[in-house]
Protein backbone atom coordinates (compact mmCIF):
# COMPACT_ATOMS: atom_id res chain seq x y z
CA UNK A 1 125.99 150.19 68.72
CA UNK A 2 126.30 154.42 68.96
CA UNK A 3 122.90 154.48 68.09
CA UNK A 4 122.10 152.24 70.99
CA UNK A 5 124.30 153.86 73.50
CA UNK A 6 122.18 157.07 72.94
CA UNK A 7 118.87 155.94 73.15
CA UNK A 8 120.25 154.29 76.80
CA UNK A 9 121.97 157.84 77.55
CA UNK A 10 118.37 159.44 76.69
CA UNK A 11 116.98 157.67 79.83
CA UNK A 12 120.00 158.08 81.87
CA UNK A 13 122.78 159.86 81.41
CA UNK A 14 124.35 159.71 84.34
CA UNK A 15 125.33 156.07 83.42
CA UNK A 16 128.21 154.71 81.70
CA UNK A 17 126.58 152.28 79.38
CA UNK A 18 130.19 151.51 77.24
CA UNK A 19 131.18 149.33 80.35
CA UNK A 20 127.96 148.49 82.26
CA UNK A 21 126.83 145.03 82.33
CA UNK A 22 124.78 145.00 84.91
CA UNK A 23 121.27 147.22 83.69
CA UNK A 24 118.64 144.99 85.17
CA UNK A 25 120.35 143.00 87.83
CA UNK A 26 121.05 146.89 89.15
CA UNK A 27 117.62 148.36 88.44
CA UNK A 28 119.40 150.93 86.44
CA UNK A 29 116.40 150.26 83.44
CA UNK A 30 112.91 149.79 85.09
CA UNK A 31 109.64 148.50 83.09
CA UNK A 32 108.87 152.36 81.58
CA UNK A 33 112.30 152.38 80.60
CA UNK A 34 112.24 148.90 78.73
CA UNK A 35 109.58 150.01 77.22
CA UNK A 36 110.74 153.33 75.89
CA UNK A 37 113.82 151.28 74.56
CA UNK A 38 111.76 148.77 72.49
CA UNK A 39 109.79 151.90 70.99
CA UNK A 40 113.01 153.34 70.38
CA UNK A 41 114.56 150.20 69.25
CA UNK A 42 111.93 148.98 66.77
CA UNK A 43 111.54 152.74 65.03
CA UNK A 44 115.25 152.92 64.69
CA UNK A 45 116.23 149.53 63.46
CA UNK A 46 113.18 148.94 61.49
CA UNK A 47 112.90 145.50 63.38
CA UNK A 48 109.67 144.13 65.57
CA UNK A 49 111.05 142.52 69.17
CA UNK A 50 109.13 139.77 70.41
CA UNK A 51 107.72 139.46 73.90
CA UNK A 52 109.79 136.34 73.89
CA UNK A 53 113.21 138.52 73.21
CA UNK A 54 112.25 140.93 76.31
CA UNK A 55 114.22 139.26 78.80
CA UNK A 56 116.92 140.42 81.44
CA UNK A 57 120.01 139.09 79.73
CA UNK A 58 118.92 140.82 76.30
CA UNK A 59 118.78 144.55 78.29
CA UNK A 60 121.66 143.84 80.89
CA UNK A 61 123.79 145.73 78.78
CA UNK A 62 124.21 147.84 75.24
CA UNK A 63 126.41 144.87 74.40
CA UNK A 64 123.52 142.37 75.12
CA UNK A 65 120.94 144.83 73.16
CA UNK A 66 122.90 145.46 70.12
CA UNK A 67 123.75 141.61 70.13
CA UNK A 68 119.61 141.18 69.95
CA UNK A 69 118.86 143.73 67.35
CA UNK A 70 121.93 142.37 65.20
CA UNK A 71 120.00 138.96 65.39
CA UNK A 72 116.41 140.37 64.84
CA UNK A 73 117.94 142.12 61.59
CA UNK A 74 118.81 139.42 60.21
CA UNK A 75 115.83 137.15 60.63
């Protein structure tokens, strides 16, 4: 999850990402930004995303991305 929580604080630190659940619905994260996060995602984790898996409710929060990346891993 930290290493989550930084990549988000990369793109905008000005946002407290611990508590906010509300990333897209908000327009906090924009395209370039879900983009640089699936880069980021898929170096860090070792894991490929599917265009299936980029959806609102898996980037609404850190909660909601680590919860994808936990279920990528293990596939």
């Amino acid at each position: 999850m930290e290493i989550i929580i930084e990549i988000l604080s990369g793109l905008h630190p000005e946002v407290d990402f611990e508590t906010m659940d509300t990333l897209i619905d908000n327009k906090i994260l924009d395209s370039f930004d879900i983009v640089s996060i699936v880069s980021d995602i898929s170096d860090e984790f070792d894991i490929t995303i599917p265009v299936e898996e980029i959806v609102p409710k898996n980037f609404n929060s850190a909660k909601a991305l680590y919860a994808m990346v936990e279920r990528l891993s293990e596939e």
